[in-house]
C-alpha atoms as a PDB file:
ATOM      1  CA  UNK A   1       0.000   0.000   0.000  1.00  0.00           C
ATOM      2  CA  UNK A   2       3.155   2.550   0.709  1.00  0.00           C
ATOM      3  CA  UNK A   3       4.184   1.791  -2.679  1.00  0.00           C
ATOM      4  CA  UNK A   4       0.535   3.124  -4.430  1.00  0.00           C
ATOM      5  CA  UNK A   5       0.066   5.644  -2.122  1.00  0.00           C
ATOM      6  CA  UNK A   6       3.538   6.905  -2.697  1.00  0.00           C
ATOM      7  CA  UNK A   7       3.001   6.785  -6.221  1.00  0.00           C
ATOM      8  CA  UNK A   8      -0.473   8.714  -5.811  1.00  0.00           C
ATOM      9  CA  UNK A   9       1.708  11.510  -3.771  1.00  0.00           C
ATOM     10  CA  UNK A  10       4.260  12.122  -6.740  1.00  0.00           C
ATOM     11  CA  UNK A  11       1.367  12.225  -9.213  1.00  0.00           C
ATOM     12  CA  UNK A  12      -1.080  14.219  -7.935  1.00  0.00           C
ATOM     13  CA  UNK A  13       0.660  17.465  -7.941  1.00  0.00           C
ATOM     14  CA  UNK A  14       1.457  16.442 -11.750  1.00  0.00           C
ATOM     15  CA  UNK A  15      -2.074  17.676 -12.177  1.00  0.00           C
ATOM     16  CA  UNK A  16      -1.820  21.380 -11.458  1.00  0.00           C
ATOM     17  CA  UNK A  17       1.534  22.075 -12.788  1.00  0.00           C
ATOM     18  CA  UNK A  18       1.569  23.874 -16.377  1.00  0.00           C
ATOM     19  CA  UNK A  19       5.341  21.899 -17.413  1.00  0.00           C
ATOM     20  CA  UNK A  20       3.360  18.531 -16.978  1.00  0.00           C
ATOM     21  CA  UNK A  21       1.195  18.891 -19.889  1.00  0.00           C
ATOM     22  CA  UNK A  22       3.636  17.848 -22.323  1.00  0.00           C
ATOM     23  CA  UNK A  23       4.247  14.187 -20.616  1.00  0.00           C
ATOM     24  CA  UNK A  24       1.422  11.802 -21.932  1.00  0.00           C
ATOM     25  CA  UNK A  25      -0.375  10.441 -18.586  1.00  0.00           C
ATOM     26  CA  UNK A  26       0.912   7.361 -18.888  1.00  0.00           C
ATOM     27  CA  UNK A  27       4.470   8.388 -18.689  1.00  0.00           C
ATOM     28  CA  UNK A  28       3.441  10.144 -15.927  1.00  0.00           C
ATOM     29  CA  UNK A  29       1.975   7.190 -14.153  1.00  0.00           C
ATOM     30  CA  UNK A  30       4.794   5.351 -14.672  1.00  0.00           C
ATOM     31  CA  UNK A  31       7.441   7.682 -13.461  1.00  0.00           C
ATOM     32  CA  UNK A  32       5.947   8.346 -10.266  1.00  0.00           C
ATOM     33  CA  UNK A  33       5.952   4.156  -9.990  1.00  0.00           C
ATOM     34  CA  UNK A  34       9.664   4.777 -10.485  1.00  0.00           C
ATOM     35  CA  UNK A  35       9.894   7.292  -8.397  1.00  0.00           C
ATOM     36  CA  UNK A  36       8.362   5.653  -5.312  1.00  0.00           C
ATOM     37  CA  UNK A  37      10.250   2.460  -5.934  1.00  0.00           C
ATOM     38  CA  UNK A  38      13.492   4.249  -5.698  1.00  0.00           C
ATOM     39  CA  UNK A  39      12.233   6.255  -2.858  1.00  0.00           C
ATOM     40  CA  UNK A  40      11.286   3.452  -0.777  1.00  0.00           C
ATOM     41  CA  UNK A  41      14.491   1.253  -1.930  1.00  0.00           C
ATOM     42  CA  UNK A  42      17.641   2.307  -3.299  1.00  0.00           C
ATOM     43  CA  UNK A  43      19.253  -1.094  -3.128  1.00  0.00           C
ATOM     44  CA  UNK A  44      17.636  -2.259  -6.339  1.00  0.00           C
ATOM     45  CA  UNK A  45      16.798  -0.681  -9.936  1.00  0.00           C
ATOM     46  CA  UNK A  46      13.399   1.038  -9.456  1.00  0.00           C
ATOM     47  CA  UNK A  47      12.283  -0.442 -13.010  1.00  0.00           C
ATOM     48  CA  UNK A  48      12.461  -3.824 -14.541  1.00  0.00           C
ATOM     49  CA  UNK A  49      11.478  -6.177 -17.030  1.00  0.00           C
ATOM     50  CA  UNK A  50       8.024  -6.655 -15.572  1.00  0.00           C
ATOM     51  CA  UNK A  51       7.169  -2.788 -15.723  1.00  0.00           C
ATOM     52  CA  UNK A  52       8.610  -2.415 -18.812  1.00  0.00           C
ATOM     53  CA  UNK A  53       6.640  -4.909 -20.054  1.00  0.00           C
ATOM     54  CA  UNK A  54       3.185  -3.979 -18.956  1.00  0.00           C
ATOM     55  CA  UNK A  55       3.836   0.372 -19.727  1.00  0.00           C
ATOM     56  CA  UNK A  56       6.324  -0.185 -22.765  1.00  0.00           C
ATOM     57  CA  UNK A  57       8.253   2.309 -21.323  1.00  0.00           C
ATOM     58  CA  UNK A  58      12.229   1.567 -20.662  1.00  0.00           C
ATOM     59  CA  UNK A  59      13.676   3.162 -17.760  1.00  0.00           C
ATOM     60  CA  UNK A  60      15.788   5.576 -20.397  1.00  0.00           C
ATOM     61  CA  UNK A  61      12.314   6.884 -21.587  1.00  0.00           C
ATOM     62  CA  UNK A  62      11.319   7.764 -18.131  1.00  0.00           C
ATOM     63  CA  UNK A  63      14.216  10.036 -17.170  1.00  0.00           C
ATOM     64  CA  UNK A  64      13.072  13.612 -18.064  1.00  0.00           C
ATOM     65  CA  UNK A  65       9.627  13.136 -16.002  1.00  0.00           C
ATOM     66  CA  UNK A  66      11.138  11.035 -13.193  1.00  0.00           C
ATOM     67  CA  UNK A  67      13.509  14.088 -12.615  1.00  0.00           C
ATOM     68  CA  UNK A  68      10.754  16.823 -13.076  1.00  0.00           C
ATOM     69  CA  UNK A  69       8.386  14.612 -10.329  1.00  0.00           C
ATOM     70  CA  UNK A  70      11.526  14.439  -8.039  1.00  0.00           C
ATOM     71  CA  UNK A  71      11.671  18.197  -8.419  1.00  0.00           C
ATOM     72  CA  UNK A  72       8.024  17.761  -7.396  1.00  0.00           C
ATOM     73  CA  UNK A  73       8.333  15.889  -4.386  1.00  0.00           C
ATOM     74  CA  UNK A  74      11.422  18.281  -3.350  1.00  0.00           C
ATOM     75  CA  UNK A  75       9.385  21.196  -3.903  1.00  0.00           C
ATOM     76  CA  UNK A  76      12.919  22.545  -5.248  1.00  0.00           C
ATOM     77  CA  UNK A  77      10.374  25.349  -7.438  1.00  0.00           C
ATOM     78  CA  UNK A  78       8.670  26.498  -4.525  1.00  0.00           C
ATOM     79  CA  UNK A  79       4.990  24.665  -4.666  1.00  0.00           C
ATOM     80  CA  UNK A  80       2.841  27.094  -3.305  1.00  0.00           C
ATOM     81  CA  UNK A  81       0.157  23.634  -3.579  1.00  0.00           C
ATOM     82  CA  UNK A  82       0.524  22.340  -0.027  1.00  0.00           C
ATOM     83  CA  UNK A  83      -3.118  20.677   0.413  1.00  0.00           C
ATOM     84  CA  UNK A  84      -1.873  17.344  -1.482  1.00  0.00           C
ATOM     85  CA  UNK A  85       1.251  17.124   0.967  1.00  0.00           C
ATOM     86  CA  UNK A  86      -0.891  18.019   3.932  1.00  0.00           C
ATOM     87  CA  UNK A  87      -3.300  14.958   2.687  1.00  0.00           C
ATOM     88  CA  UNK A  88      -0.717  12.813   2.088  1.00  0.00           C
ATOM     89  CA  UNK A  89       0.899  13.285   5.357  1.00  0.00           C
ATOM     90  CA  UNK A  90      -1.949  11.543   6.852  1.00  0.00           C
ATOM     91  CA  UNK A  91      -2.030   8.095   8.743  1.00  0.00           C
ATOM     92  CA  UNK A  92      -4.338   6.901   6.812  1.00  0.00           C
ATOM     93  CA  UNK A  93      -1.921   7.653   3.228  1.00  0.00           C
ATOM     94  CA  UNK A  94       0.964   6.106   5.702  1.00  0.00           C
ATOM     95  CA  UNK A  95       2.754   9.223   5.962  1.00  0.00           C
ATOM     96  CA  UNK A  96       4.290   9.145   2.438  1.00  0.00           C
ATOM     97  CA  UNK A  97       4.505  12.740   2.152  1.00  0.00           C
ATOM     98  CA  UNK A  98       7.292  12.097   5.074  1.00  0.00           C
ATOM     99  CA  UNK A  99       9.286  10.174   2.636  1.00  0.00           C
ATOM    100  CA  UNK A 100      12.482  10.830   0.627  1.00  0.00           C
ATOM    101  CA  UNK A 101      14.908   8.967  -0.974  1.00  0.00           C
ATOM    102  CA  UNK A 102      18.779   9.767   0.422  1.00  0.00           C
ATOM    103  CA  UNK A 103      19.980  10.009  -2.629  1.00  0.00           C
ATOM    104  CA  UNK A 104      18.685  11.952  -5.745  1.00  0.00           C
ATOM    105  CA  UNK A 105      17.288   9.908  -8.852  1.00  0.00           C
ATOM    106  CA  UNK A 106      19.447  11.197 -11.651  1.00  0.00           C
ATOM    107  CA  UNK A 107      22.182   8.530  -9.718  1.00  0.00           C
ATOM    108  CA  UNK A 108      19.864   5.941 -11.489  1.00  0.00           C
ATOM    109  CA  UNK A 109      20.079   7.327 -15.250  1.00  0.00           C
ATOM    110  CA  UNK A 110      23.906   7.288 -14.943  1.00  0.00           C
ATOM    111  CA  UNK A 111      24.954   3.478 -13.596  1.00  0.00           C
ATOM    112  CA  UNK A 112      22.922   2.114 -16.746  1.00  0.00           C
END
């Protein structure tokens, strides 16, 4: 469930932000799946066969929205959009809003 709702949290702000409109909304779906994977575990590559299977998306694909939903979930541009990290800071979303990764993404894109 940390896993979905984690995804959920990376997405959501997607949704109101102007630069997202020129990812299709399935890249965007599967990015924040990325994302959250490598958020929750560094110690294995957040996409694999399976996923790139089922979205027909390769990890190499993924890299320019993976970096602009980390950006995101950083709030490195200055969000002004709190009310989806308040939400997602609930119990009930397990906290996920809580959650980052120790080490930026873009680590990732350069060991393939």
């Amino acid at each position: 469930m940390e896993l979905e709702f984690l995804a959920n949290y990376l997405a959501e702000p997607s949704l109101v932000e102007y630069n997202f409109l020129k990812f299709l909304p399935s890249l965007i779906a599967a990015s924040a799946v990325f994302l959250a994977r490598w958020t929750l575990n560094q110690s294995v590559h957040p996409w694999n066969p399976t996923l790139e299977h089922y979205t027909s998306y390769k990890a190499s694909e993924l890299k320019t929205s993976v970096l602009a939903l980390e950006e995101l979930q950083l709030n490195t541009n200055g969000c002004s959009l709190n009310s989806f990290r308040d939400k997602y800071r609930q119990q009930k979303f397990k906290c996920v809003a809580t959650t980052s990764s120790p080490e930026r993404v873009v680590s990732v894109f350069s060991r393939r």
